[in-house]
C-alpha atoms as a PDB file:
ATOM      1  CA  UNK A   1       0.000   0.000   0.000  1.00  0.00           C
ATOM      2  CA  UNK A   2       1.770   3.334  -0.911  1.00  0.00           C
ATOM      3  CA  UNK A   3       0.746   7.010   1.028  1.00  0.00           C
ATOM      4  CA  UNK A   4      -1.124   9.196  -1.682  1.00  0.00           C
ATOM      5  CA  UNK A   5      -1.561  11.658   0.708  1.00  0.00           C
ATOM      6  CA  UNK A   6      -0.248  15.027  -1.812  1.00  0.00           C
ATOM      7  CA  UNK A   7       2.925  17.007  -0.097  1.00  0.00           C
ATOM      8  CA  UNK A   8       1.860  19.833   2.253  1.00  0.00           C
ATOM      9  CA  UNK A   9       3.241  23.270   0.511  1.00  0.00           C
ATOM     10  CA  UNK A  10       3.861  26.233   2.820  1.00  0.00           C
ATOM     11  CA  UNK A  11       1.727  28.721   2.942  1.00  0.00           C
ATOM     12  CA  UNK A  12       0.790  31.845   4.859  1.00  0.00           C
ATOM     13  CA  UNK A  13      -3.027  31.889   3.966  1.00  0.00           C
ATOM     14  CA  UNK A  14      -4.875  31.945   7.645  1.00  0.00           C
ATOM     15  CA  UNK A  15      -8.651  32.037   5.820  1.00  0.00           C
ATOM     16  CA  UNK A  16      -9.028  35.500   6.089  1.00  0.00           C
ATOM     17  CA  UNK A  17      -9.629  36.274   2.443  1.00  0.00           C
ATOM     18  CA  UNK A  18     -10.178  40.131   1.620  1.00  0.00           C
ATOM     19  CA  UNK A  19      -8.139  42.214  -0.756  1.00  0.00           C
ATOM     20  CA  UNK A  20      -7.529  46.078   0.239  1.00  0.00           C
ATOM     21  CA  UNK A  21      -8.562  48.128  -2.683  1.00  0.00           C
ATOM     22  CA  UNK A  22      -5.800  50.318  -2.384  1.00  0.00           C
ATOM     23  CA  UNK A  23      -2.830  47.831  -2.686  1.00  0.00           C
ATOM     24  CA  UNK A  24      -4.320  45.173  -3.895  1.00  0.00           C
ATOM     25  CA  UNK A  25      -3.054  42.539  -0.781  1.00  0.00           C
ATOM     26  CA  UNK A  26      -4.938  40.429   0.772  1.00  0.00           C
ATOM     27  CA  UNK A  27      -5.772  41.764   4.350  1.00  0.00           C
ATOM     28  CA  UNK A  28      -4.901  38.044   6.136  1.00  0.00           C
ATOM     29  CA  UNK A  29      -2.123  37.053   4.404  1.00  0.00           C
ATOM     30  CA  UNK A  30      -0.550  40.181   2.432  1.00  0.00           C
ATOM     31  CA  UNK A  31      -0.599  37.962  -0.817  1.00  0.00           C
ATOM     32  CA  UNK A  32      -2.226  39.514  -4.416  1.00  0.00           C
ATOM     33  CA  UNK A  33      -4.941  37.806  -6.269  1.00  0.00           C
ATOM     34  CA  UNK A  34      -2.252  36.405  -9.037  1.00  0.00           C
ATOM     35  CA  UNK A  35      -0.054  35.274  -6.176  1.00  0.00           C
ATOM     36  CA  UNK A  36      -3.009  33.742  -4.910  1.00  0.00           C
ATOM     37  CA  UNK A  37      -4.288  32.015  -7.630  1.00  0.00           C
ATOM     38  CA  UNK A  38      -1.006  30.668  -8.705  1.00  0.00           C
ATOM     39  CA  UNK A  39      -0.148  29.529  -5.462  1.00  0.00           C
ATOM     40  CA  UNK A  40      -0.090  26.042  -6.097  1.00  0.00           C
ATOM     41  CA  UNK A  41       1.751  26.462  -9.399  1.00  0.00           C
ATOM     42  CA  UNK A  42       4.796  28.264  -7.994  1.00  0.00           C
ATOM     43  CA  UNK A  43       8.221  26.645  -7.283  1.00  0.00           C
ATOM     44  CA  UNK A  44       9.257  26.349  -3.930  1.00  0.00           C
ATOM     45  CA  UNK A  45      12.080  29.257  -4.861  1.00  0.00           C
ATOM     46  CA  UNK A  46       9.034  31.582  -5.599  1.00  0.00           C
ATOM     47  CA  UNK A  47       6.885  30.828  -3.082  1.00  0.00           C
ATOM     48  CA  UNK A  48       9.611  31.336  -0.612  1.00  0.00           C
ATOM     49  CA  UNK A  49      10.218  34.758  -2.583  1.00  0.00           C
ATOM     50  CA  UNK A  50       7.173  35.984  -2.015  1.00  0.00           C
ATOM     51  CA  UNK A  51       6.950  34.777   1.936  1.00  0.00           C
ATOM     52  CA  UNK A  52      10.052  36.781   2.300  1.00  0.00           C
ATOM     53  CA  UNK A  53       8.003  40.024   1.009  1.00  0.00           C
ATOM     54  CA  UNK A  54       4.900  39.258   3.434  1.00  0.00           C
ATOM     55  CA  UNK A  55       6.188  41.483   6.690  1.00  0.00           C
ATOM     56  CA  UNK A  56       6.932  44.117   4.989  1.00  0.00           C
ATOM     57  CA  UNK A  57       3.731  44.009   3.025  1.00  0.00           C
ATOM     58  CA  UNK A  58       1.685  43.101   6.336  1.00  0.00           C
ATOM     59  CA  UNK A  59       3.576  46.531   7.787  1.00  0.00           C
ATOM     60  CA  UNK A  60       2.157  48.370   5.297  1.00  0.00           C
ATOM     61  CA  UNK A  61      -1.251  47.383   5.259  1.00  0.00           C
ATOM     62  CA  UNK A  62      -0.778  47.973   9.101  1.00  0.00           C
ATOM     63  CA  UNK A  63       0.895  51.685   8.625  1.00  0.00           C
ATOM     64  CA  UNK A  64      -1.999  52.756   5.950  1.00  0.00           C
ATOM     65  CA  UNK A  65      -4.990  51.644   7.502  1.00  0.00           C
ATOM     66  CA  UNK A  66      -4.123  53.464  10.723  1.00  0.00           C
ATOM     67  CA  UNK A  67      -3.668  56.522   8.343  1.00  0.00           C
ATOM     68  CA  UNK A  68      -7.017  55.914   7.257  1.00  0.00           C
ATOM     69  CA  UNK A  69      -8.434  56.099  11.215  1.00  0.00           C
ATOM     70  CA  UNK A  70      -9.420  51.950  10.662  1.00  0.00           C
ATOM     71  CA  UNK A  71     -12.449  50.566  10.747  1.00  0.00           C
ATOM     72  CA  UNK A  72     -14.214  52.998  13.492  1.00  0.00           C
ATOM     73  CA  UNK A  73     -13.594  55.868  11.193  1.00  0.00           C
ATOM     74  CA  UNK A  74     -14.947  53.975   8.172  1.00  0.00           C
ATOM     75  CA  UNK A  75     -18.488  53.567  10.134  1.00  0.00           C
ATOM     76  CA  UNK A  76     -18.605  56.656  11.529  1.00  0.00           C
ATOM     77  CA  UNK A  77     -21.338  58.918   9.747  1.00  0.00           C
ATOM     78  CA  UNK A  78     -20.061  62.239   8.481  1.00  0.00           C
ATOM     79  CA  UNK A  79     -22.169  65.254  10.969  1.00  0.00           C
ATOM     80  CA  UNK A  80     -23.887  67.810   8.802  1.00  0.00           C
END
């Protein structure tokens, strides 16, 4: 009987899919859509690439949404 179970590939996904508008990374993980979607398909070498570039990316999503007064200022209702 042989194992068929598929090899685990590293990845930084922790199911909190949503993509900021502005940079175009996902909130959870600080991947884009194309890095995303090609996930699977990447070499090891790129995959590790791109892991490399997630703190810095996760920084920024950090910096800018505190610029933007996060999500309490989004809700709050402009006073006439």
């Amino acid at each position: 009987m042989t194992d068929r179970t598929p090899p685990r590939i590293e990845s930084p996904c922790i199911q909190v899919c949503v993509v900021d508008a502005d940079s175009g990374h996902c909130i959870g993980c600080g991947r884009t859509r194309g890095e995303i979607a090609g996930w699977i398909g990447f070499t090891p070498q790129e995959r590790r690439a791109v892991m490399e570039a997630l703190p810095e990316r996760m920084s920024a999503l950090t910096r800018n949404r505190a610029r933007k007064g996060g999500a309490r200022a989004r809700r709050r209702v402009p006073q006439a």
